[in-house]
Protein backbone atom coordinates (compact mmCIF):
# COMPACT_ATOMS: atom_id res chain seq x y z
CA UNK A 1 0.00 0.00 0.00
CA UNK A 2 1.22 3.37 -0.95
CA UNK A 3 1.10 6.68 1.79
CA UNK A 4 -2.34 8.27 0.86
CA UNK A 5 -3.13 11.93 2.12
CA UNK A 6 -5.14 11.15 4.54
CA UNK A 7 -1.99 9.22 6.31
CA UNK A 8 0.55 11.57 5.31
CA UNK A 9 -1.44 13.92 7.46
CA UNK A 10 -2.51 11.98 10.12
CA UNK A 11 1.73 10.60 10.41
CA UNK A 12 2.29 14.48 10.63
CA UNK A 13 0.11 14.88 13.57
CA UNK A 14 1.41 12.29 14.91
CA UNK A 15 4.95 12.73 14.42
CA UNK A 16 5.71 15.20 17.47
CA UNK A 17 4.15 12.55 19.81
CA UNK A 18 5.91 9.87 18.83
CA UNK A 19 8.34 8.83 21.72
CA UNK A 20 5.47 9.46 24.22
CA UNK A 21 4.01 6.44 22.28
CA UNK A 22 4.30 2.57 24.25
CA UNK A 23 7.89 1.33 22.84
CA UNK A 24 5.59 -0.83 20.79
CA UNK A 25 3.91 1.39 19.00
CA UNK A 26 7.12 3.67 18.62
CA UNK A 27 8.64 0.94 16.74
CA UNK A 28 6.21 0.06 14.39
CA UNK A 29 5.59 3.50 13.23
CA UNK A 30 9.35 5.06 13.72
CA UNK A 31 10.24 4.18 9.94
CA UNK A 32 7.04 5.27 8.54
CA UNK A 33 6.84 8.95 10.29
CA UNK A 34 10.90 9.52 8.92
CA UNK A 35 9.89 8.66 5.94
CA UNK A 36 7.12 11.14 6.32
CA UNK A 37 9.97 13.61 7.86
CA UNK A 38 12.26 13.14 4.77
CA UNK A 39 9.95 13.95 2.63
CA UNK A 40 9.59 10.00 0.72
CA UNK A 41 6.72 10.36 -1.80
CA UNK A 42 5.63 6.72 -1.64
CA UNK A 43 6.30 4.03 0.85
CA UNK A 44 5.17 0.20 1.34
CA UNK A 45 2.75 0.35 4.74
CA UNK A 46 1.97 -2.61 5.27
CA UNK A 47 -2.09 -2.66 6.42
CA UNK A 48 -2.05 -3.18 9.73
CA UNK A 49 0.67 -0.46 10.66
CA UNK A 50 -2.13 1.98 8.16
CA UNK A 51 -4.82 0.17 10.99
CA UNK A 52 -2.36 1.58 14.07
CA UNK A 53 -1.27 4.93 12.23
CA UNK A 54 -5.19 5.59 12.20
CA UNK A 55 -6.40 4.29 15.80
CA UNK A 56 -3.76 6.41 17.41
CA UNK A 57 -4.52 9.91 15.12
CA UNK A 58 -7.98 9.09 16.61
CA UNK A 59 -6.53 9.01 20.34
CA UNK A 60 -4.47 11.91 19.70
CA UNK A 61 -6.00 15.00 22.14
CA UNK A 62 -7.63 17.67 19.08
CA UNK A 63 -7.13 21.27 19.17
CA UNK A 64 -10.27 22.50 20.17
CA UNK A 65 -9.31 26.09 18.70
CA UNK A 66 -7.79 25.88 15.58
CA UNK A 67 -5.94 29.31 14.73
């Protein structure tokens, strides 16, 4: 599966959080979020790191005022 938009942006959120993340979860999305950082235009995710990369954007606290 290639990056789609939706988690391009959802790796940027999630990008400054990442080593507050359970060492698990750091892991599994540390080479997907610097590829993300570098700039990659398409990368292999394999579904269920997609599955994580979405359930923890979700978790994520949400600005409640955007500026």
């Amino acid at each position: 599966m290639t990056a789609d938009c939706a988690i391009r942006q959802a790796l940027a959120r999630i990008a400054p959080h990442l080593e507050t993340l359970p060492p698990i979860d750091r892991e599994l999305l540390r080479p997907a979020v610097r590829a993300f950082e570098n700039d990659v235009e398409v990368i292999a995710v394999p579904e269920r790191v997609v599955a994580r990369i979405r359930d923890i954007d979700a978790r994520l606290p949400k600005n409640r005022n955007p500026q």
